[in-house]
Protein backbone atom coordinates (compact mmCIF):
# COMPACT_ATOMS: atom_id res chain seq x y z
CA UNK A 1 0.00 0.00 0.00
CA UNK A 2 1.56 3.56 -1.04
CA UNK A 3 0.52 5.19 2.00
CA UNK A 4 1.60 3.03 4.64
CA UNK A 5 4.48 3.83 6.97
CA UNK A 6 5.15 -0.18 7.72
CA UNK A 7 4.93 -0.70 4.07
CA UNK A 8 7.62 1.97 3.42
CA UNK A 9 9.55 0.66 6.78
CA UNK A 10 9.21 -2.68 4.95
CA UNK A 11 10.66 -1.83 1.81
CA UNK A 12 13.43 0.24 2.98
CA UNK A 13 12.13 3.82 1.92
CA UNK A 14 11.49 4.67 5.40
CA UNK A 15 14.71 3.95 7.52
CA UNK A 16 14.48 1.79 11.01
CA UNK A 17 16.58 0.63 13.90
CA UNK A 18 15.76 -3.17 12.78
CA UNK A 19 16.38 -5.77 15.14
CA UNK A 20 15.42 -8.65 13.37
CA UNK A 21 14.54 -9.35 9.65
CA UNK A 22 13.50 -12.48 7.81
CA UNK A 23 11.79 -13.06 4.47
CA UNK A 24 8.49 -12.64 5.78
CA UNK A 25 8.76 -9.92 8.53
CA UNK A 26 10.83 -6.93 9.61
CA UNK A 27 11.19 -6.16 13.48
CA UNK A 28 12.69 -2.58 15.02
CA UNK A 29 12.49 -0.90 17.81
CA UNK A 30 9.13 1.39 18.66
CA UNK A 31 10.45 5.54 18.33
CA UNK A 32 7.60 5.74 20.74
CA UNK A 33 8.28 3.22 23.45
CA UNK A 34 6.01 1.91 26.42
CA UNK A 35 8.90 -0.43 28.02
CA UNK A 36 12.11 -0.33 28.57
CA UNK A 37 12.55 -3.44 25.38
CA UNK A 38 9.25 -2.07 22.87
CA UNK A 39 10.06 -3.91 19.85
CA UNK A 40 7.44 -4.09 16.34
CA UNK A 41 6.88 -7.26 14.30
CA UNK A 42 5.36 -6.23 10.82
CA UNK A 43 4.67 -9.17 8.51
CA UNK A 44 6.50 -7.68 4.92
CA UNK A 45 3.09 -8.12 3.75
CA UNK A 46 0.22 -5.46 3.64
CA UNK A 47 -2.35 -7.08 5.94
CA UNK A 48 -4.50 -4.13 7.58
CA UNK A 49 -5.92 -5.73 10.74
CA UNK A 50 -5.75 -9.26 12.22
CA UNK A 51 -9.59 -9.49 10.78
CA UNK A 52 -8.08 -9.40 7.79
CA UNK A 53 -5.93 -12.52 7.92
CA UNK A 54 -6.79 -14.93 5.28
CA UNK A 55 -5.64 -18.73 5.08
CA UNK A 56 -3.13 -18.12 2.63
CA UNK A 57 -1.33 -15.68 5.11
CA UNK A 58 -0.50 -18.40 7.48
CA UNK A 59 3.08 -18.51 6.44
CA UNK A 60 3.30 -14.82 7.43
CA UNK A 61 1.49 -15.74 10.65
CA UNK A 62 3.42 -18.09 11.62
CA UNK A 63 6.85 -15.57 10.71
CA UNK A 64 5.41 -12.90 13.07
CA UNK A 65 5.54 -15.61 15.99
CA UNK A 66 8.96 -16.58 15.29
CA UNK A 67 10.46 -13.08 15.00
CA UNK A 68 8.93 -12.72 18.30
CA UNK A 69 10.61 -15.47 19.80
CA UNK A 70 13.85 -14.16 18.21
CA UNK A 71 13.64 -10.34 18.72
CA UNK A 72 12.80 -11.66 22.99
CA UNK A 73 16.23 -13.63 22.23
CA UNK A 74 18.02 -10.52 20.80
CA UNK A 75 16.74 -8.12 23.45
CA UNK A 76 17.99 -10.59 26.34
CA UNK A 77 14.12 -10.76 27.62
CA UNK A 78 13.11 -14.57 26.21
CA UNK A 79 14.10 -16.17 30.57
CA UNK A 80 12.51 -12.78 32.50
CA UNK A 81 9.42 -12.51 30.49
CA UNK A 82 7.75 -10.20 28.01
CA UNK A 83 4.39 -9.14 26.66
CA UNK A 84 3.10 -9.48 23.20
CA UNK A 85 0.35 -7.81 22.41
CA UNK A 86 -1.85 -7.56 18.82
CA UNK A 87 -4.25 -4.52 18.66
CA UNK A 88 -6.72 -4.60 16.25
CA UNK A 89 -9.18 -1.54 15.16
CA UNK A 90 -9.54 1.46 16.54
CA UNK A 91 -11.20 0.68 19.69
CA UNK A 92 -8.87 -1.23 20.11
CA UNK A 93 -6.57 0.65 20.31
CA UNK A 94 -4.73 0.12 16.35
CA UNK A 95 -3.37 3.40 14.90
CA UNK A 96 -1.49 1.99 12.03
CA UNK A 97 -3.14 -0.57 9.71
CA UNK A 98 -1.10 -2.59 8.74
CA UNK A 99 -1.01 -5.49 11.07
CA UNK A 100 1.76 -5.85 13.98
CA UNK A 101 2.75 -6.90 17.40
CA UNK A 102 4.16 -5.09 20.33
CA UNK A 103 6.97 -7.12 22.14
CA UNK A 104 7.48 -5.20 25.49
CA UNK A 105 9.52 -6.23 28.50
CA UNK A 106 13.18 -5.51 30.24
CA UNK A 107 10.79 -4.77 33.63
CA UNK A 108 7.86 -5.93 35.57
CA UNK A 109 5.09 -5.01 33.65
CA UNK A 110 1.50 -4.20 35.44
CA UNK A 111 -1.81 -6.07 34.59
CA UNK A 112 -3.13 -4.34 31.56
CA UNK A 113 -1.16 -2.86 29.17
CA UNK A 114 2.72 -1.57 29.74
């Protein structure tokens, strides 16, 4: 999608701090972040919401779960814990849409969000 800042992230016409990368999905750190370790998944794909997730995206699905497992590996958080959380729509609480996951931790994080 033209418009989309995690398209454009992506691609590499919008420049990130990546921490992880694989064919399917792109990972960097949050320029806004809620935790001390506030890392984004995007799948490379332009998926708008998880609602949107069709059975040929799977393979995508399945990427965003194993960048998450890596980027908790990278950021030295996989043993203490971390949160991982998908918003979807604007109630709740999705700004960009373009589906991705928040992987917060490095501290004790209180019931509800970070």
């Amino acid at each position: 999608m033209e418009d989309c800042i995690f398209c454009k992230i992506a691609n590499g016409t919008i420049p990130s701090k990546k921490v992880y990368e694989d064919a399917e999905t792109v990972a960097f750190d949050d320029i806004h972040p809620m935790a001390p370790v506030h890392v984004i998944i995007i799948p490379k794909k332009h998926i708008p919401t998880m609602l949107d997730v069709a059975k040929a995206d799977m393979s995508s699905i399945g990427s965003l779960f194993t960048a998450a497992q890596e980027v908790a590996r990278i950021k030295g958080i996989n043993e203490r814990g971390f949160r991982v959380v998908i918003n979807c729509n604007k109630e709740g609480g999705q700004v960009i849409f373009h589906l991705h996951m928040h992987v917060l931790g490095g501290k004790k994080l209180k019931d509800g969000l970070a």
